[in-house]
PDB file of N, CA and C in Angstrom:
ATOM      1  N   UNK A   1     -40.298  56.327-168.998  1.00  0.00           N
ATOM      2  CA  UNK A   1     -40.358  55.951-170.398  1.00  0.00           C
ATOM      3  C   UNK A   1     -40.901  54.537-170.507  1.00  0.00           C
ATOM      4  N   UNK A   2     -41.685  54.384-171.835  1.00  0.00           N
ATOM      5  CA  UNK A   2     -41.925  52.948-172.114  1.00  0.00           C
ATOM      6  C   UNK A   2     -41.262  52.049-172.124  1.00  0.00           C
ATOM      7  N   UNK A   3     -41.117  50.538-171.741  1.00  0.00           N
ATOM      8  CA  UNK A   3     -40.769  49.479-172.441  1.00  0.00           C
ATOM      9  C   UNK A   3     -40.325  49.339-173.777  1.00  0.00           C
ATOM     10  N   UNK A   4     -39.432  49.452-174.700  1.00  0.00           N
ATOM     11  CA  UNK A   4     -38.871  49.864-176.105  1.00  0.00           C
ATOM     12  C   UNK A   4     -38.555  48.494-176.219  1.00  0.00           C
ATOM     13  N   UNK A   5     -39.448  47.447-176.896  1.00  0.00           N
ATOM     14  CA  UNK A   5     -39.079  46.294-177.422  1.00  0.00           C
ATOM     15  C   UNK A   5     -38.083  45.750-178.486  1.00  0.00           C
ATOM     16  N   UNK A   6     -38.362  46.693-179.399  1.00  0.00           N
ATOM     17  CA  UNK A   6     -37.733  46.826-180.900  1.00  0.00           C
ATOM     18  C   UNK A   6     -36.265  47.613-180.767  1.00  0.00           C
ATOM     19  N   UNK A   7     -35.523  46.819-181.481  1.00  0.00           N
ATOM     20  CA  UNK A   7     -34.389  47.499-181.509  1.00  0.00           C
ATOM     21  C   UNK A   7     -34.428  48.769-182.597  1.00  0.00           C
ATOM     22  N   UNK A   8     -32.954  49.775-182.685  1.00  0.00           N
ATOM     23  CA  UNK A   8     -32.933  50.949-182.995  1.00  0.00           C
ATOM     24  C   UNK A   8     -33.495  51.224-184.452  1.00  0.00           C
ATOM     25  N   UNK A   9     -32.638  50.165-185.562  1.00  0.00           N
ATOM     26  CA  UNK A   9     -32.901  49.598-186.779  1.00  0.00           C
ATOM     27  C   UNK A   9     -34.681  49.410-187.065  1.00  0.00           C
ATOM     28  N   UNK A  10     -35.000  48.494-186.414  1.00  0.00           N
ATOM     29  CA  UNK A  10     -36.182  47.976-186.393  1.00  0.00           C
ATOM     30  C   UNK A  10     -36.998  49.220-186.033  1.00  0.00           C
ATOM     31  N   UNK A  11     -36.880  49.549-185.094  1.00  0.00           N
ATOM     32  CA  UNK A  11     -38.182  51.162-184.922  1.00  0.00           C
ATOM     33  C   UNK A  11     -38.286  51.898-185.758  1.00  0.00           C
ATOM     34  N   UNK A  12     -37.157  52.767-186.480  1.00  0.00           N
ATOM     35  CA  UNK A  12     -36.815  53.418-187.648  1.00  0.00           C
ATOM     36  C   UNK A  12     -37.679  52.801-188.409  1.00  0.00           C
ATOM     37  N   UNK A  13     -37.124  51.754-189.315  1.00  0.00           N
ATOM     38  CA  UNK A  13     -37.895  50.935-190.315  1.00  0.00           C
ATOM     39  C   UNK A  13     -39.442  50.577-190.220  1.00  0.00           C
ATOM     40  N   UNK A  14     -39.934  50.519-188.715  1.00  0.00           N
ATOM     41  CA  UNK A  14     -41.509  50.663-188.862  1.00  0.00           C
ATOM     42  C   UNK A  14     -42.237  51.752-188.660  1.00  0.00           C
ATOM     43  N   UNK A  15     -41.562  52.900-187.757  1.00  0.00           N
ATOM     44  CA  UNK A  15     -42.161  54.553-187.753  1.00  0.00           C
ATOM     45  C   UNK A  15     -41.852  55.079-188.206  1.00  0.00           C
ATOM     46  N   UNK A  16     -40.760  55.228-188.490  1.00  0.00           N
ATOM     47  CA  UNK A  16     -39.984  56.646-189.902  1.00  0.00           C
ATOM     48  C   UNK A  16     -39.893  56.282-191.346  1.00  0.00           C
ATOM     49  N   UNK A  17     -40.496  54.728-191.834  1.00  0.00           N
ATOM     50  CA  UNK A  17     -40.038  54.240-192.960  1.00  0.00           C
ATOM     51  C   UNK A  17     -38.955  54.318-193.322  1.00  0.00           C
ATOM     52  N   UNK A  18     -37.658  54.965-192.315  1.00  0.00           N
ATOM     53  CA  UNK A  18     -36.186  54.731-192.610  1.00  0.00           C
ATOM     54  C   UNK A  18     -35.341  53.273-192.527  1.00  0.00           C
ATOM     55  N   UNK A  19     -34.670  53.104-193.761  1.00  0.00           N
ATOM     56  CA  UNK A  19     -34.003  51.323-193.598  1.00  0.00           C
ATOM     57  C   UNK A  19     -32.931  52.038-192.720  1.00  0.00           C
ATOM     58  N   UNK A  20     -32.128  52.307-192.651  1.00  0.00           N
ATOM     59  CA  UNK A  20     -30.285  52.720-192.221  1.00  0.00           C
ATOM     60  C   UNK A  20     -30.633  54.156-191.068  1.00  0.00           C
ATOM     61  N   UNK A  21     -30.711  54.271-189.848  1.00  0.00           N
ATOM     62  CA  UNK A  21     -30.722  55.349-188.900  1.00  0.00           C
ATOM     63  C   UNK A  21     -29.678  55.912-189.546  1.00  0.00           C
ATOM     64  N   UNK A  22     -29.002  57.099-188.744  1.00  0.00           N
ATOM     65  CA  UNK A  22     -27.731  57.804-189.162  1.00  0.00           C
ATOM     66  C   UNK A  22     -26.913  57.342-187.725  1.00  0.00           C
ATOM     67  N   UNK A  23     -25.861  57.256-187.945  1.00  0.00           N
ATOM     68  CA  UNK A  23     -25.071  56.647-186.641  1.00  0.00           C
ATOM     69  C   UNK A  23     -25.527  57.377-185.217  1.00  0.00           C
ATOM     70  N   UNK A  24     -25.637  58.758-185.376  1.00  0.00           N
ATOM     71  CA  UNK A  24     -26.106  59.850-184.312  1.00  0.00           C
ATOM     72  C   UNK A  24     -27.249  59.452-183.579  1.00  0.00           C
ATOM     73  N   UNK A  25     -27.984  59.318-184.662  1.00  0.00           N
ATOM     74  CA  UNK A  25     -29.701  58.650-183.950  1.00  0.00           C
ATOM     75  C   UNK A  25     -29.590  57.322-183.437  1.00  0.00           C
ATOM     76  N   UNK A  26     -28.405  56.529-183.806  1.00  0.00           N
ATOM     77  CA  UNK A  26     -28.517  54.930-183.116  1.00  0.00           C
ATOM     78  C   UNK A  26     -27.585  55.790-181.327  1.00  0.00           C
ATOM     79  N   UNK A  27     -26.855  56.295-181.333  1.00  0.00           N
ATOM     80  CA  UNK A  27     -25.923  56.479-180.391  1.00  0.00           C
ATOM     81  C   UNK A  27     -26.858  57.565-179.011  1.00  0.00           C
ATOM     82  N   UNK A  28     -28.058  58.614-180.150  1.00  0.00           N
ATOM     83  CA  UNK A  28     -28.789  59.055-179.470  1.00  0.00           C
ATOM     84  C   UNK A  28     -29.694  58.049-178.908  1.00  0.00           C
ATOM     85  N   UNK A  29     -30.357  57.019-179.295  1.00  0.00           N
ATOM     86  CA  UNK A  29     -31.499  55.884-179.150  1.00  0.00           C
ATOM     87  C   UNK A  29     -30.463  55.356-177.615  1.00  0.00           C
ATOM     88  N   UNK A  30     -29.452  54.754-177.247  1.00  0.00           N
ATOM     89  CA  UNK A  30     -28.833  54.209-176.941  1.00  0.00           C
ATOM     90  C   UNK A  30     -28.556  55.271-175.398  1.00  0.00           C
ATOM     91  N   UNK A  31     -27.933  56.298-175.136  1.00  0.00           N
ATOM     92  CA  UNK A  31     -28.181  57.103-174.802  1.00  0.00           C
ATOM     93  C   UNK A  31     -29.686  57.680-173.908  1.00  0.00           C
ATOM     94  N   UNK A  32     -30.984  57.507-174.555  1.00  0.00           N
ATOM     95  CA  UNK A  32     -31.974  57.672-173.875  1.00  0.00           C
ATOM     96  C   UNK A  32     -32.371  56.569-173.240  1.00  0.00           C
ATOM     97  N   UNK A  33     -32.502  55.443-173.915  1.00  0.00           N
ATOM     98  CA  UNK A  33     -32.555  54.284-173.059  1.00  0.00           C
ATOM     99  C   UNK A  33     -31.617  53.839-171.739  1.00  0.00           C
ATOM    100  N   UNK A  34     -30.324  54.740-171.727  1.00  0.00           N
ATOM    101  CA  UNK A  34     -30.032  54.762-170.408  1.00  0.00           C
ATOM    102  C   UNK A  34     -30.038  55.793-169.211  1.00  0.00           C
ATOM    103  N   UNK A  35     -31.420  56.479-170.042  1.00  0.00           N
ATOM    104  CA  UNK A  35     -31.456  57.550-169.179  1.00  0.00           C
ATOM    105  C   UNK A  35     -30.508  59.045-168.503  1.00  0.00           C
ATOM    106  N   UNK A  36     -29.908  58.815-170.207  1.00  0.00           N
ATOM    107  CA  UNK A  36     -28.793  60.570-169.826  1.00  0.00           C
ATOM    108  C   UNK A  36     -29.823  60.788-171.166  1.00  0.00           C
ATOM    109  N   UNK A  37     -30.600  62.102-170.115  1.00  0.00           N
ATOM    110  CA  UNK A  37     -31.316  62.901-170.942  1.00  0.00           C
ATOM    111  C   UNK A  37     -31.760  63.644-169.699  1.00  0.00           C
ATOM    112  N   UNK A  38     -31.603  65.781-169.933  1.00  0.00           N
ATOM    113  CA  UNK A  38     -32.018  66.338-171.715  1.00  0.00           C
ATOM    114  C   UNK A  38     -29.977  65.712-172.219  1.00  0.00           C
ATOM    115  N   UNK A  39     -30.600  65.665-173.473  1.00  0.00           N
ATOM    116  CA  UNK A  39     -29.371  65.924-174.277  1.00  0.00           C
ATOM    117  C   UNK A  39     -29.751  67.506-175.453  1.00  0.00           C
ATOM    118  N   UNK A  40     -28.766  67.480-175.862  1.00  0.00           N
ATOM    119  CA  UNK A  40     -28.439  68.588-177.071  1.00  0.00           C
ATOM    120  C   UNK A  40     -27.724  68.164-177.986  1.00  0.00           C
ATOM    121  N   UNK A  41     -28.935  67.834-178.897  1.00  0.00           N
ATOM    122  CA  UNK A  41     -28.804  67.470-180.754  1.00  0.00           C
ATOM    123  C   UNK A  41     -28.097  68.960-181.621  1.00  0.00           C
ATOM    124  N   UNK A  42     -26.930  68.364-181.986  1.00  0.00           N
ATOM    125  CA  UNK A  42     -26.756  69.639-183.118  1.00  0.00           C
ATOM    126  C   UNK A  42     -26.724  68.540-184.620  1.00  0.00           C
ATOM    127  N   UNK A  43     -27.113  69.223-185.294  1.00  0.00           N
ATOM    128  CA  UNK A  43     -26.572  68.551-186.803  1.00  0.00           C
ATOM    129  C   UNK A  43     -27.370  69.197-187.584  1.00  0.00           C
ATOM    130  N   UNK A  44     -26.871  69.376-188.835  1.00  0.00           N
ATOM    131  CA  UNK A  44     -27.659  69.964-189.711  1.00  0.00           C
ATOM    132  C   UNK A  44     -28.912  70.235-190.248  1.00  0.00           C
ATOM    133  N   UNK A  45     -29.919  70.828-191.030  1.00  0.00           N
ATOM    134  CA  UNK A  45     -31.202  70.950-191.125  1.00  0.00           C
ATOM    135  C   UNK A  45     -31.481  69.807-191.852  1.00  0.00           C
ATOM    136  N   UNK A  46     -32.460  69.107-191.590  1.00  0.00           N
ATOM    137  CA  UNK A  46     -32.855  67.504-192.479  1.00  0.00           C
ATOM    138  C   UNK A  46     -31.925  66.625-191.947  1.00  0.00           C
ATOM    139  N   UNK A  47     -31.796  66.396-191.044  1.00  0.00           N
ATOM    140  CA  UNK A  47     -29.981  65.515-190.668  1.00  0.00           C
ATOM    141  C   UNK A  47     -30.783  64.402-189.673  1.00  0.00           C
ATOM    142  N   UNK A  48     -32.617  64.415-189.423  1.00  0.00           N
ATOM    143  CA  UNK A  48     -33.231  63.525-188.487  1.00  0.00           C
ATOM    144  C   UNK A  48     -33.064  63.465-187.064  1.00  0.00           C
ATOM    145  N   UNK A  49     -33.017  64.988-187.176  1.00  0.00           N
ATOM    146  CA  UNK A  49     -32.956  65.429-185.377  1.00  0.00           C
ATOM    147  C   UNK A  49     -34.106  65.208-184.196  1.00  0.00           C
ATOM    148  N   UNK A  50     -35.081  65.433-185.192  1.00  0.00           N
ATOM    149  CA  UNK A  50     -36.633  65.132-184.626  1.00  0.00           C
ATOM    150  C   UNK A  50     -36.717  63.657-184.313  1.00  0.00           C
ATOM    151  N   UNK A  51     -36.848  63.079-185.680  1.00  0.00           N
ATOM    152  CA  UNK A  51     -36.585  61.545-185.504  1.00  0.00           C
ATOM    153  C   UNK A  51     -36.120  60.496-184.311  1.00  0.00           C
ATOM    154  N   UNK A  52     -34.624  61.256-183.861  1.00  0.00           N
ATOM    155  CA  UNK A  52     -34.017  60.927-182.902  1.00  0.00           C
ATOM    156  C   UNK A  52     -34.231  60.781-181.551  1.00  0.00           C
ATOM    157  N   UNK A  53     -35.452  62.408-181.583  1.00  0.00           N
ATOM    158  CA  UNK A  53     -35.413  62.135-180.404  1.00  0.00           C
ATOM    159  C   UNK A  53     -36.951  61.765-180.033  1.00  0.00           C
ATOM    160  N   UNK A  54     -37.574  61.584-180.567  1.00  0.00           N
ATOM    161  CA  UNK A  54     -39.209  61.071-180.658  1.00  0.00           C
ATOM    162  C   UNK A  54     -39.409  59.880-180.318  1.00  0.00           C
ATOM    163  N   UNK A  55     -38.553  59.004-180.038  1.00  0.00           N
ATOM    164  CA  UNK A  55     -38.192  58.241-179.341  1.00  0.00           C
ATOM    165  C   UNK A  55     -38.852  58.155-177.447  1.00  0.00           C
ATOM    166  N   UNK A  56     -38.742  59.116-177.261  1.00  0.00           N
ATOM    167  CA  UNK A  56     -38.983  60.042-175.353  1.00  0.00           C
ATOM    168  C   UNK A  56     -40.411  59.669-176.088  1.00  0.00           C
TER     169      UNK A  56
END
């Protein structure tokens, strides 16, 4: 994986135009950066599952 300069907040806010992640996607972000991955996203439809993990 790349070098991820920007914190979780900050990436959101410049690629997803999202201000506020959802706690899941900061804990998922957090999570890939230490390298426990595959994981398995459940959460609802529209809930920024993609988002989360587009990150990889």
């Amino acid at each position: 994986m790349q070098n991820i300069s920007l914190n979780v907040r900050d990436f959101y806010k410049k690629y997803f135009q999202i201000d506020e992640p959802y706690e899941f996607q900061e804990r998922i972000w957090d999570l890939i950066l230490q390298g426990k991955n595959p994981l398995l996203v459940r959460a609802p439809t529209g809930s920024g599952k993609t988002e989360a993990v587009l990150v990889t």
